[in-house]
Protein backbone atom coordinates (compact mmCIF):
# COMPACT_ATOMS: atom_id res chain seq x y z
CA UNK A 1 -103.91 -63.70 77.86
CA UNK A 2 -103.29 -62.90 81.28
CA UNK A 3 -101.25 -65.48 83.52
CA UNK A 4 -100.98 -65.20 87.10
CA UNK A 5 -100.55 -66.78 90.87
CA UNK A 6 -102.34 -66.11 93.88
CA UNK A 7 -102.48 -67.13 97.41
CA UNK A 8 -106.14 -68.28 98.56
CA UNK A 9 -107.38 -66.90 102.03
CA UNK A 10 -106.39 -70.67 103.37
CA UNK A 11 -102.81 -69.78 102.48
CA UNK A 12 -102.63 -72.29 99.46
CA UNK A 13 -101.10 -70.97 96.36
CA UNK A 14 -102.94 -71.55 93.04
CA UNK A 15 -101.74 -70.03 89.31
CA UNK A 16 -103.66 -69.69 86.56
CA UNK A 17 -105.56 -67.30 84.30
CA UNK A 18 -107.01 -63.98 85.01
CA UNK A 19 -110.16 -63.08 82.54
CA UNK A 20 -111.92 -59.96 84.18
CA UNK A 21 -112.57 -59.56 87.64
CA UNK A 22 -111.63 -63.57 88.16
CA UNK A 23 -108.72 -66.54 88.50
CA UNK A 24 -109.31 -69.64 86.90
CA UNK A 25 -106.68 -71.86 88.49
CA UNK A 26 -104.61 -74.54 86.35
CA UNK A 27 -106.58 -77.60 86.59
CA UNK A 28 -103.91 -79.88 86.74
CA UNK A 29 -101.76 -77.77 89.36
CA UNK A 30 -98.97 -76.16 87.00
CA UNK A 31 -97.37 -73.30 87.60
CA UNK A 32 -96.62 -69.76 85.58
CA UNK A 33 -93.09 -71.04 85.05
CA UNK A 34 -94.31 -74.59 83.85
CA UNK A 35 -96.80 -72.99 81.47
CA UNK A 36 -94.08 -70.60 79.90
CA UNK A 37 -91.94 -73.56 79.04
CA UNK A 38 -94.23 -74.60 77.11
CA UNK A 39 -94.09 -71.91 74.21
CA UNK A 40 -96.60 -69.19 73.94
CA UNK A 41 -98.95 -71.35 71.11
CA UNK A 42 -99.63 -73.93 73.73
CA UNK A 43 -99.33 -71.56 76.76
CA UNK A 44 -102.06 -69.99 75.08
CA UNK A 45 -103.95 -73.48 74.02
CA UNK A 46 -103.89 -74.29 78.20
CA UNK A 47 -105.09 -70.77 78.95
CA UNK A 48 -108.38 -71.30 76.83
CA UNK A 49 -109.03 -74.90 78.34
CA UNK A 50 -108.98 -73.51 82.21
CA UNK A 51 -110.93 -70.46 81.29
CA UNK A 52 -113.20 -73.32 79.80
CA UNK A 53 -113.05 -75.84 82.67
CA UNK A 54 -112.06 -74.10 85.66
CA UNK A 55 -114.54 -72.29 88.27
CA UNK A 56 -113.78 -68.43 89.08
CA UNK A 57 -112.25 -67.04 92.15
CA UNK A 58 -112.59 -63.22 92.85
CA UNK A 59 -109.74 -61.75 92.32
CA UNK A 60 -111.31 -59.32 95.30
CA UNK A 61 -110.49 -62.82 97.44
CA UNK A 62 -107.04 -63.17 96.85
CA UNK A 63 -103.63 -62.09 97.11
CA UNK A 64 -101.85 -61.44 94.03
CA UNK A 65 -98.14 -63.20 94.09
CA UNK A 66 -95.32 -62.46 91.70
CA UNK A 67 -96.50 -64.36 88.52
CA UNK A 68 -93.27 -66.40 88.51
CA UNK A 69 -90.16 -67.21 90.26
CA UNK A 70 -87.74 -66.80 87.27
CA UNK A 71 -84.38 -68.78 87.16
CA UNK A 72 -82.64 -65.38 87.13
CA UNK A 73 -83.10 -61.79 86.63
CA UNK A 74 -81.38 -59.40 84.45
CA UNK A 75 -81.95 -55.24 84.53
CA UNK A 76 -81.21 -53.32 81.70
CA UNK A 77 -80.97 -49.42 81.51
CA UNK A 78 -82.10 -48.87 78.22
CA UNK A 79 -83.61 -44.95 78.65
CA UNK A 80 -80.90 -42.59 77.78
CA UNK A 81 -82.92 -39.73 80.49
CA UNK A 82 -83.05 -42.02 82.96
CA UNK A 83 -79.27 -43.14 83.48
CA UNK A 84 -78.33 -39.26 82.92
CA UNK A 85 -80.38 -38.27 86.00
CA UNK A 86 -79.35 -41.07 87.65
CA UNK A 87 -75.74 -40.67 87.63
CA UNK A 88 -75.84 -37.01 88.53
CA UNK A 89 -78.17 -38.35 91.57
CA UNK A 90 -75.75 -41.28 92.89
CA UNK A 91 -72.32 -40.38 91.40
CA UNK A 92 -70.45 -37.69 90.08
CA UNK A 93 -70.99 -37.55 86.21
CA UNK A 94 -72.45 -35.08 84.69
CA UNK A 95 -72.88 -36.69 81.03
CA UNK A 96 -73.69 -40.17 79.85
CA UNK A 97 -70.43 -42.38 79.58
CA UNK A 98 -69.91 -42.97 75.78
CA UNK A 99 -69.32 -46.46 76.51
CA UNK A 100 -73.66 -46.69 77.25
CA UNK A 101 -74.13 -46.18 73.68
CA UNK A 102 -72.31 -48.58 72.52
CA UNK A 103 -74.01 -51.93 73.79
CA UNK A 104 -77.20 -52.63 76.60
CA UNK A 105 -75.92 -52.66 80.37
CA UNK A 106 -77.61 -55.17 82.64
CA UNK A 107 -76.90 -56.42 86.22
CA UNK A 108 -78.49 -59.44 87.85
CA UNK A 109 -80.70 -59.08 90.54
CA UNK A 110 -82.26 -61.25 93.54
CA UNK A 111 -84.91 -63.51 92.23
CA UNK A 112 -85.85 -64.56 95.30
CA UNK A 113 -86.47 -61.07 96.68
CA UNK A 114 -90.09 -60.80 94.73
CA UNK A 115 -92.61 -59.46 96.07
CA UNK A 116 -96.18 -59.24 95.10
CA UNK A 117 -98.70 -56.47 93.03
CA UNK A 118 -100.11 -55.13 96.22
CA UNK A 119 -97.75 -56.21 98.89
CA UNK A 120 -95.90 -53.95 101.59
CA UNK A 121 -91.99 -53.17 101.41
CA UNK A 122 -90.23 -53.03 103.75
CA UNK A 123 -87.24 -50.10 103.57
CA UNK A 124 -83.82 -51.68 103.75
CA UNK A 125 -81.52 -51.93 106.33
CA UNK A 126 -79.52 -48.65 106.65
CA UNK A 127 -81.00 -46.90 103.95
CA UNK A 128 -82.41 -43.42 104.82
CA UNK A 129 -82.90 -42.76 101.03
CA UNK A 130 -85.48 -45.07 99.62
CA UNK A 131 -86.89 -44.55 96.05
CA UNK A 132 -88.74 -46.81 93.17
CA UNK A 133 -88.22 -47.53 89.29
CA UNK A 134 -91.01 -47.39 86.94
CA UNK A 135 -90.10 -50.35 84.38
CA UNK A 136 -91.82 -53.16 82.29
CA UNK A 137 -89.97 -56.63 82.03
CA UNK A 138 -89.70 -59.48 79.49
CA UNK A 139 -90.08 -62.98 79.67
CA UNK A 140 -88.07 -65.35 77.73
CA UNK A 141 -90.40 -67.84 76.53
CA UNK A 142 -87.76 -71.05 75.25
CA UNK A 143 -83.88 -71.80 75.24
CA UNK A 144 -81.66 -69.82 73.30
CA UNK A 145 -77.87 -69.14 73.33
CA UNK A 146 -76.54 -66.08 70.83
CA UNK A 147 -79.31 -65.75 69.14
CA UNK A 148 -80.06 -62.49 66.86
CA UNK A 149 -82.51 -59.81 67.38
CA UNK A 150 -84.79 -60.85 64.80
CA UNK A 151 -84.64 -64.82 66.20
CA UNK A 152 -85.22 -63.18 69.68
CA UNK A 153 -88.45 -61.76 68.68
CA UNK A 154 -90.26 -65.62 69.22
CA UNK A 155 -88.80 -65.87 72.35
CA UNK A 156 -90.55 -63.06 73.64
CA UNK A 157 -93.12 -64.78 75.67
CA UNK A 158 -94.82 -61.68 77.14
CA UNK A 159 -94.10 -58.62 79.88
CA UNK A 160 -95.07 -57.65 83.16
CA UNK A 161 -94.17 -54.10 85.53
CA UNK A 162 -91.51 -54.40 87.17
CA UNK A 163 -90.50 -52.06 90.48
CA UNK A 164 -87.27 -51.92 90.85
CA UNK A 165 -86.71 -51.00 94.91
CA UNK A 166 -83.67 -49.25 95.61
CA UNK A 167 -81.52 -47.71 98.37
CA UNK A 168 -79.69 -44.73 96.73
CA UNK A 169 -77.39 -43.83 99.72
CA UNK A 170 -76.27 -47.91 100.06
CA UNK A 171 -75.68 -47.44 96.27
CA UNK A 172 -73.80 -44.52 96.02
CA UNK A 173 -71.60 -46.32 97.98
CA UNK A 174 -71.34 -49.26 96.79
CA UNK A 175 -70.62 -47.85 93.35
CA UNK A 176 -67.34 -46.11 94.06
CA UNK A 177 -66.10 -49.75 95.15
CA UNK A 178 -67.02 -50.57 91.02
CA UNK A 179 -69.39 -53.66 91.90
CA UNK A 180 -72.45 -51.49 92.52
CA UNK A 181 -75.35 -52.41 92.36
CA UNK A 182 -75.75 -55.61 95.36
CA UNK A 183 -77.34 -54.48 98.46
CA UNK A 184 -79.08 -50.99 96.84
CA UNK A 185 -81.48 -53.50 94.74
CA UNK A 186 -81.50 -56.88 96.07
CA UNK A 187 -83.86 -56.66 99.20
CA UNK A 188 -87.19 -56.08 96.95
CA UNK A 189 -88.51 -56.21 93.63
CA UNK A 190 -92.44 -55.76 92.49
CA UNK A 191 -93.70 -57.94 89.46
CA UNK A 192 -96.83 -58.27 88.97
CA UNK A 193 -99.59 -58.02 88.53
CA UNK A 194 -99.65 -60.85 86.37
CA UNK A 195 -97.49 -61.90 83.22
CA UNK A 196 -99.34 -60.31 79.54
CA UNK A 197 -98.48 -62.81 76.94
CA UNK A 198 -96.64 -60.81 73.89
CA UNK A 199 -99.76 -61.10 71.24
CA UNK A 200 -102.32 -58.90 73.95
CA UNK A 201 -99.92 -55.75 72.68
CA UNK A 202 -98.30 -56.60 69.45
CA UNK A 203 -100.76 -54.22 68.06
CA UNK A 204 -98.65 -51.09 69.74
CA UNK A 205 -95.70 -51.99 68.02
CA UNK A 206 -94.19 -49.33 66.27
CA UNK A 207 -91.98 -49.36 62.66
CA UNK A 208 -89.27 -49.74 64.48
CA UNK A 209 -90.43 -52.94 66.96
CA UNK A 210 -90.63 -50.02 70.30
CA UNK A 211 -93.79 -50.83 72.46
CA UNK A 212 -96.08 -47.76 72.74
CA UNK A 213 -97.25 -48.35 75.36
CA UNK A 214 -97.42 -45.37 78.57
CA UNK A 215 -96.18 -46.11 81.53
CA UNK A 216 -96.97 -43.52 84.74
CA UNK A 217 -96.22 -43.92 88.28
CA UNK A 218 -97.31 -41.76 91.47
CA UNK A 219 -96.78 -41.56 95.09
CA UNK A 220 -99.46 -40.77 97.80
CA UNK A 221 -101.85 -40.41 94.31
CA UNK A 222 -99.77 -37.57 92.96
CA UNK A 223 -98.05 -38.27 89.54
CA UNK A 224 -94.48 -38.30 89.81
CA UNK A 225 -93.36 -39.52 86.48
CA UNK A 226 -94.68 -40.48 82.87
CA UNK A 227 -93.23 -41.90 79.80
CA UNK A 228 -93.94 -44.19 76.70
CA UNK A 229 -91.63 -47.19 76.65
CA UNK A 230 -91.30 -46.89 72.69
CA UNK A 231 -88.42 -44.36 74.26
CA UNK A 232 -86.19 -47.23 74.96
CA UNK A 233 -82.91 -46.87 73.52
CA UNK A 234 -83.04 -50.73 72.61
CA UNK A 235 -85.59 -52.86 71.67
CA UNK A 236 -86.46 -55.75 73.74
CA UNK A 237 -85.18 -58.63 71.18
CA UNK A 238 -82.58 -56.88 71.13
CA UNK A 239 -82.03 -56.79 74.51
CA UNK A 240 -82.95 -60.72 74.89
CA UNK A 241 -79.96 -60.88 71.63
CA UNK A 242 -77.40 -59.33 74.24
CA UNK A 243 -78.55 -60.81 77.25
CA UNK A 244 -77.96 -64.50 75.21
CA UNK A 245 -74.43 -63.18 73.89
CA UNK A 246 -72.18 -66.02 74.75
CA UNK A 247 -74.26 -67.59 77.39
CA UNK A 248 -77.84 -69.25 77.45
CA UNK A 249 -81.38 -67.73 77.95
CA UNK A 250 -84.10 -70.27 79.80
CA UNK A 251 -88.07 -69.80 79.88
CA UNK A 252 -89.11 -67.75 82.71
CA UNK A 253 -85.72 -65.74 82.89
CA UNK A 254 -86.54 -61.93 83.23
CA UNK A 255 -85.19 -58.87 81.69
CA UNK A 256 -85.89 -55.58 82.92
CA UNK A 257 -86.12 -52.73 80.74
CA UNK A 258 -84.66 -50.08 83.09
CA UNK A 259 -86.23 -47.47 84.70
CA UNK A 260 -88.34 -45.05 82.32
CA UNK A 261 -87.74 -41.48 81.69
CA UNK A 262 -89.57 -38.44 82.84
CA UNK A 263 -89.76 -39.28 86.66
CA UNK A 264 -89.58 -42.74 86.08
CA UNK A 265 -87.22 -42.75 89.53
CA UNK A 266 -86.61 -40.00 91.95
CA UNK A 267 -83.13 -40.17 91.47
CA UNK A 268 -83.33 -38.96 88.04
CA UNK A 269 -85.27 -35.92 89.27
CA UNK A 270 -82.77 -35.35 92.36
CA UNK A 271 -80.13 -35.45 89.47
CA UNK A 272 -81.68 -33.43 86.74
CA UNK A 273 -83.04 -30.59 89.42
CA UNK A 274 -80.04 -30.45 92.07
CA UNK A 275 -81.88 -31.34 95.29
CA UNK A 276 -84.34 -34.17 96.60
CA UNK A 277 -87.51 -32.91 95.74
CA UNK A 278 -89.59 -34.46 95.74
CA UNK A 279 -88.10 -36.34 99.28
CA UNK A 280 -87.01 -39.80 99.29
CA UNK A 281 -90.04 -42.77 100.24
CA UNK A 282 -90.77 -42.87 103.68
CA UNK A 283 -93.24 -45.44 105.84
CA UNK A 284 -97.00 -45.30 104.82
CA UNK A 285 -96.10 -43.82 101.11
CA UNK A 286 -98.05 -45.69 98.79
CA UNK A 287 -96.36 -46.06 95.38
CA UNK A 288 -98.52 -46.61 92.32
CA UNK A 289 -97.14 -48.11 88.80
CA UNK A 290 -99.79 -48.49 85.55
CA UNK A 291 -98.69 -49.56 82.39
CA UNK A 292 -100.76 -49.52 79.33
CA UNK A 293 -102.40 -53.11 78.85
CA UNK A 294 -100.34 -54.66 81.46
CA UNK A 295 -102.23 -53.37 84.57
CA UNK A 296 -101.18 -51.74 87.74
CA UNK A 297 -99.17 -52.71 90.90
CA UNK A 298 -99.77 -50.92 94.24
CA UNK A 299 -97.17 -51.14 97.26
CA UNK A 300 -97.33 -49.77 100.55
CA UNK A 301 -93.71 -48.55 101.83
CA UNK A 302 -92.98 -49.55 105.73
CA UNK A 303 -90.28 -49.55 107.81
CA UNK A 304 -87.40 -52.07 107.82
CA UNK A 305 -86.42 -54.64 110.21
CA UNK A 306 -83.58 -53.46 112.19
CA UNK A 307 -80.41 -55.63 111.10
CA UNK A 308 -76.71 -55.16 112.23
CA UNK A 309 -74.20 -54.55 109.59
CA UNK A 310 -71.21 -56.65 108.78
CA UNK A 311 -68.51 -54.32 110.79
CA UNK A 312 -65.68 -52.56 108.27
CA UNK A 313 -62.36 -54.54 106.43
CA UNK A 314 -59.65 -54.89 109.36
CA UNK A 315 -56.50 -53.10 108.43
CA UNK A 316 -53.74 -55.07 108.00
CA UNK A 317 -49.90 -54.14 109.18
CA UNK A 318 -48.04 -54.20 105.92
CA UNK A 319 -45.75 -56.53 104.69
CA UNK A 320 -48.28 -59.27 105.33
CA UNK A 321 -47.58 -62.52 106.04
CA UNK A 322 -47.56 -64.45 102.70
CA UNK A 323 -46.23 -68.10 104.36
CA UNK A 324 -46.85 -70.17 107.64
CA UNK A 325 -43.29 -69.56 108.35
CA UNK A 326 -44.22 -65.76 108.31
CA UNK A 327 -46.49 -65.90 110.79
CA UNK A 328 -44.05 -68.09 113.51
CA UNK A 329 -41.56 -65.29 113.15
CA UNK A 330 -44.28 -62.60 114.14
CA UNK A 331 -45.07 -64.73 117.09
């Protein structure tokens, strides 16, 4: 089943369930989030009584919102190709840190910078090197707090694309200070266009629990990248089983799968060939992200809002002042 929210042309927001070309809005005004609390058995019990009882809107007649404003958002880089490009791209390694291998890396992310399946984005302030990430997310479905891999499987409530936006030349750096990624990846994200509960593609499971499912994305309608997401280093439980290490997982929380190989990114092309080819998103590019079974998302790239930036550290005359009685002797 396919969940989703939408604005109407009155500027109203409804959510619901998407069956074919139509929206059949929650009768009794929940939202995505709401409904994924709920567990997936009675997610999907509510999703058969408004397909039952609610009239259709045209999808044609709406706007398409992110399906749900998770509590928080974690992004993974589980494709081994991917973070090898990458870091050529944006830093100076030239191999895979050993340390990658040994357990999933995630940062959080804005939640409240998501934007919709077919909305514009804006390039960020002071970035002149703009460029996308091809990835599919997971939803956690319930509470759980160290929970295994194989107990992480049922709280797997379903998966969505996810674009990850990101300013390469703010991130290169902001990773030399060692607290990179903030302001490369927190002005937009793409989810959408709606949220696939997990049982539409348990069938492309694989022996190992990989989705094999293909994921392609192209710019100005000229593929750029393609990949299966089965080449995941990690599994998603698995991922969910990390992201819970120590800590707490809620319903609606999102996990990114990082970006996919094979031109999932144009960093990991600028990496793996030596130069910026193909360039770096400019206004009017139109970025285009399909994923097997979970639909496609379509963004328009346009300039930025001019915004000042905070001005550099002062430099301070050394020894500092470490008391109040410091500073009336330097008067």
């Amino acid at each position: 089943m396919r969940f989703a929210t939408w604005q109407l042309p009155d500027g109203s927001t409804r959510a619901g369930v998407v069956s074919g070309p139509s929206a059949y809005g929650f009768r009794d005004g929940e939202s995505v989030l709401d409904v994924v609390a709920l567990g997936l058995d009675d997610a999907l019990a509510l999703g058969e009584r408004t397909l039952g009882t609610s009239r259709a809107t045209a999808l044609t007649s709406v706007r398409l919102l992110p399906p749900l404003t998770p509590p928080s958002m974690r992004d993974f880089a589980a494709f081994e190709e991917h973070v090898l490009g990458a870091l050529r791209s944006v830093t100076s390694r030239v191999e895979v840190p050993p340390e990658w291998y040994e357990a999933p890396a995630f940062y959080f992310t804005n939640p409240h910078a998501l934007v919709g399946a077919h909305d514009d984005v804006p390039i960020p302030p002071g970035c002149e090197v703009f460029d996308f990430e091809l990835e599919v997310a997971a939803i956690i479905g319930g509470r759980g707090a160290s929970v295994s891999p194989e107990a992480a499987v049922d709280l797997v409530f379903g998966y969505t694309i996810l674009n990850d936006w990101s300013a390469r030349d703010v991130q290169a750096r902001e990773m030399v200070v060692g607290l990179g990624p903030t302001k490369a990846k927190d002005s937009a994200t793409t989810l959408g266009p709606w949220l696939v509960t997990r049982d539409e593609v348990d069938d492309r499971l694989d022996e190992d629990g990989f989705l094999t499912l293909e994921c392609t994305v192209s710019v100005n309608g000229e593929m750029v990248g393609s990949d299966l997401l089965s080449n995941m280093a990690w599994t998603f439980p698995e991922l969910v089983s990390h992201a819970s290490r120590g800590t707490v997982v809620v319903a609606g929380d999102v996990l990114g799968s990082g970006t996919c190989g094979n031109g999932g990114c144009l960093s990991e092309l600028w990496g793996l060939r030596g130069e910026r080819s193909p360039r770096p998103l400019a206004p009017d590019d139109v970025v285009e992200m399909t994923v097997e079974k979970l639909g496609t998302i379509r963004n328009r790239v346009v300039a930025g809002a001019p915004v000042p930036p905070v001005g550099p550290a002062r430099r301070r005359s050394n020894p500092l002042p470490r008391t109040r009685s410091d500073l009336e002797r330097r008067r």
